[in-house]
C-alpha atoms as a PDB file:
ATOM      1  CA  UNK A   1       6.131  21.577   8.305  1.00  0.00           C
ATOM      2  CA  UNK A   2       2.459  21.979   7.086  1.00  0.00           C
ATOM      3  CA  UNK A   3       0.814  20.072   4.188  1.00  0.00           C
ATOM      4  CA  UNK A   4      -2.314  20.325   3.770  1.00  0.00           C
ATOM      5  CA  UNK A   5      -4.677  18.217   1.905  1.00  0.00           C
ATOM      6  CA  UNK A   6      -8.184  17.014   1.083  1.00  0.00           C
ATOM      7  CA  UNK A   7      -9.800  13.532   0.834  1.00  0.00           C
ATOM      8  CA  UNK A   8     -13.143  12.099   0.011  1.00  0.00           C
ATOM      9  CA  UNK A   9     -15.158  12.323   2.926  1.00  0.00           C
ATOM     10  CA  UNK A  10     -15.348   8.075   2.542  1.00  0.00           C
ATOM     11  CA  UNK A  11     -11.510   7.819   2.359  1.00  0.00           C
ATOM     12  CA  UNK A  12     -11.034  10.496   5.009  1.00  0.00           C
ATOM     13  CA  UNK A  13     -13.506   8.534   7.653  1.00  0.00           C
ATOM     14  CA  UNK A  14     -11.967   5.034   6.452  1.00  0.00           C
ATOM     15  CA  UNK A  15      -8.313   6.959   7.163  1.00  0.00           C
ATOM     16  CA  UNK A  16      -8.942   8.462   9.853  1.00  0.00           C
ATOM     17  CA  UNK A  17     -10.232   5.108  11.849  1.00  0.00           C
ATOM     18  CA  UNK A  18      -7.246   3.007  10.678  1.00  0.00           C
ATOM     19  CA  UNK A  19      -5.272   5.663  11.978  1.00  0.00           C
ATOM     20  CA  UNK A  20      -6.437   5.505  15.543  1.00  0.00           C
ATOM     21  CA  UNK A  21      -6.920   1.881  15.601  1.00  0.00           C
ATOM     22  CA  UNK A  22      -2.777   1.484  14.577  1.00  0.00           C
ATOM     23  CA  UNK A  23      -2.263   4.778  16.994  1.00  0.00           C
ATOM     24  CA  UNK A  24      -4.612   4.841  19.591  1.00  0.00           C
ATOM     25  CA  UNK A  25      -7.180   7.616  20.237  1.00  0.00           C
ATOM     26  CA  UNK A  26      -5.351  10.473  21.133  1.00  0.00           C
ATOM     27  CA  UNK A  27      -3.678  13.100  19.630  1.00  0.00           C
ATOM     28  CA  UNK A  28      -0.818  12.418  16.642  1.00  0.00           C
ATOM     29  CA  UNK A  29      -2.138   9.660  15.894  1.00  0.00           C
ATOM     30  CA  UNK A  30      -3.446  10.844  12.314  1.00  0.00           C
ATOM     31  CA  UNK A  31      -0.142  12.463  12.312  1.00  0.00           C
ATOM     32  CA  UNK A  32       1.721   9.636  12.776  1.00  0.00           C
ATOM     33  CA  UNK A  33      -0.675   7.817  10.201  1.00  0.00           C
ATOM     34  CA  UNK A  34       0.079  10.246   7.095  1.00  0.00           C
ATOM     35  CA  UNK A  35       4.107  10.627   7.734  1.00  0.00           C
ATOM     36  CA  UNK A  36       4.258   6.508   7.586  1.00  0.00           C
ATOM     37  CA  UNK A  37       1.594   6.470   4.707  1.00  0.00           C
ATOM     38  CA  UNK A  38       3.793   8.952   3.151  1.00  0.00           C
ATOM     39  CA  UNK A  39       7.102   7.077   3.676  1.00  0.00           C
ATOM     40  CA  UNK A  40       5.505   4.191   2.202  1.00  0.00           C
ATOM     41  CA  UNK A  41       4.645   6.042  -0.643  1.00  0.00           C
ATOM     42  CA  UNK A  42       8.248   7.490  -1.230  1.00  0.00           C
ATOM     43  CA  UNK A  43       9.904   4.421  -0.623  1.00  0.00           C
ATOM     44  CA  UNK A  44       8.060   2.432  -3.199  1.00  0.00           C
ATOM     45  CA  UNK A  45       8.376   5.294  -5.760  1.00  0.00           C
ATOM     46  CA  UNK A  46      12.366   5.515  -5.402  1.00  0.00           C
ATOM     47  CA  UNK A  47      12.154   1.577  -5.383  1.00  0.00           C
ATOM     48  CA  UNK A  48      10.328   1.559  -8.934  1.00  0.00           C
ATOM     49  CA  UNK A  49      12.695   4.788  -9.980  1.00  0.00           C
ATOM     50  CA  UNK A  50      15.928   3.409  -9.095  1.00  0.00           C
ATOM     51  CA  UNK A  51      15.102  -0.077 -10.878  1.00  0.00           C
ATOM     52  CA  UNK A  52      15.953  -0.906 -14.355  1.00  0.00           C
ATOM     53  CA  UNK A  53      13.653  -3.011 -14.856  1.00  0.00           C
ATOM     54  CA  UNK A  54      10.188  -2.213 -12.341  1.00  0.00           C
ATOM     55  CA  UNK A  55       8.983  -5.940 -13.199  1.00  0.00           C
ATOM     56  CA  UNK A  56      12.056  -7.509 -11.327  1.00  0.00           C
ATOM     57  CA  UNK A  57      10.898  -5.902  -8.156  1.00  0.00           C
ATOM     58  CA  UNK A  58       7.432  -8.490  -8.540  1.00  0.00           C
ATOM     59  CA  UNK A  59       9.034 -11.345  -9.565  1.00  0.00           C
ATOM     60  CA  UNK A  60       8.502 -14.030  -7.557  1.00  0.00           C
ATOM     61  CA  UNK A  61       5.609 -12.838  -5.801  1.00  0.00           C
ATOM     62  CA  UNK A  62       3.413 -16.002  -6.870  1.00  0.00           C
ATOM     63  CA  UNK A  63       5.949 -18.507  -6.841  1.00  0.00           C
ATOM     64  CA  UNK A  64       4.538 -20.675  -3.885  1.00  0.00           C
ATOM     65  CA  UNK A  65       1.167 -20.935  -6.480  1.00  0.00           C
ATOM     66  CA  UNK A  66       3.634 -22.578  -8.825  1.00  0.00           C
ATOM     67  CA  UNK A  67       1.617 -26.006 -10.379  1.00  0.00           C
ATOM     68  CA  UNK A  68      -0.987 -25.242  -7.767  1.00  0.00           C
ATOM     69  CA  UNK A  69      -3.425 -23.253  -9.984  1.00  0.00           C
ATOM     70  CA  UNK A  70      -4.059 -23.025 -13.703  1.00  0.00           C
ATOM     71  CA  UNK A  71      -3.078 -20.164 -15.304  1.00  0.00           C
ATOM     72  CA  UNK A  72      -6.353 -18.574 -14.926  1.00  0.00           C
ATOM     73  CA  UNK A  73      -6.925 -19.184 -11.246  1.00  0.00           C
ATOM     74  CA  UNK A  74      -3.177 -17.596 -11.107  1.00  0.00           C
ATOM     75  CA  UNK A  75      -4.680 -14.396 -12.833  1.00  0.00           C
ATOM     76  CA  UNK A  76      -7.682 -14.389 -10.561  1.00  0.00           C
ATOM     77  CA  UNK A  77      -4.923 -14.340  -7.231  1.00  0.00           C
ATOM     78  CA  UNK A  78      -3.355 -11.163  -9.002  1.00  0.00           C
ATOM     79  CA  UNK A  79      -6.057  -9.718  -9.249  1.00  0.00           C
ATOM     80  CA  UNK A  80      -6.453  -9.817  -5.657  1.00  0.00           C
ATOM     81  CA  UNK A  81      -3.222  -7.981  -5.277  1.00  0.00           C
ATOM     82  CA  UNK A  82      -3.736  -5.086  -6.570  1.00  0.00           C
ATOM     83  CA  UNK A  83      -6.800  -4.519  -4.718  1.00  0.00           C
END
């Protein structure tokens, strides 16, 4: 099957290098690049779909920061996260 679809040119070259560094530099390997990019993307979106409750599915993600940081340093490192 055939999807086709356009990127930035930025995101495309960024893309298209992580693709063959994972994959090598021969052909399929941008292939192989968008079917597990699109997994991914499946799989986390039936994971947040399926849950009752999405925040249970992050909980716990900073617990080894626990009495480490101050709460604002702790909002700083999830920040980080979602970059």
């Amino acid at each position: 099957m055939v999807i086709k679809v356009e990127f930035e040119k930025d995101l495309e070259q960024k893309f298209r290098e992580a693709a063959m560094r994972r994959y090598g530099y021969s052909k399929g390997s941008i292939t192989k690049a968008t079917e597990d990019a699109v997994r991914a993307w499946v799989k986390g979106r039936d994971m947040v779909e399926k849950s009752k409750d999405p925040f249970k599915l992050i909980e716990g993600v900073l617990s080894h920061l626990r009495g480490k940081y101050t709460s604002v340093q702790l909002q700083h490192e999830t920040s980080k996260l979602w970059k």
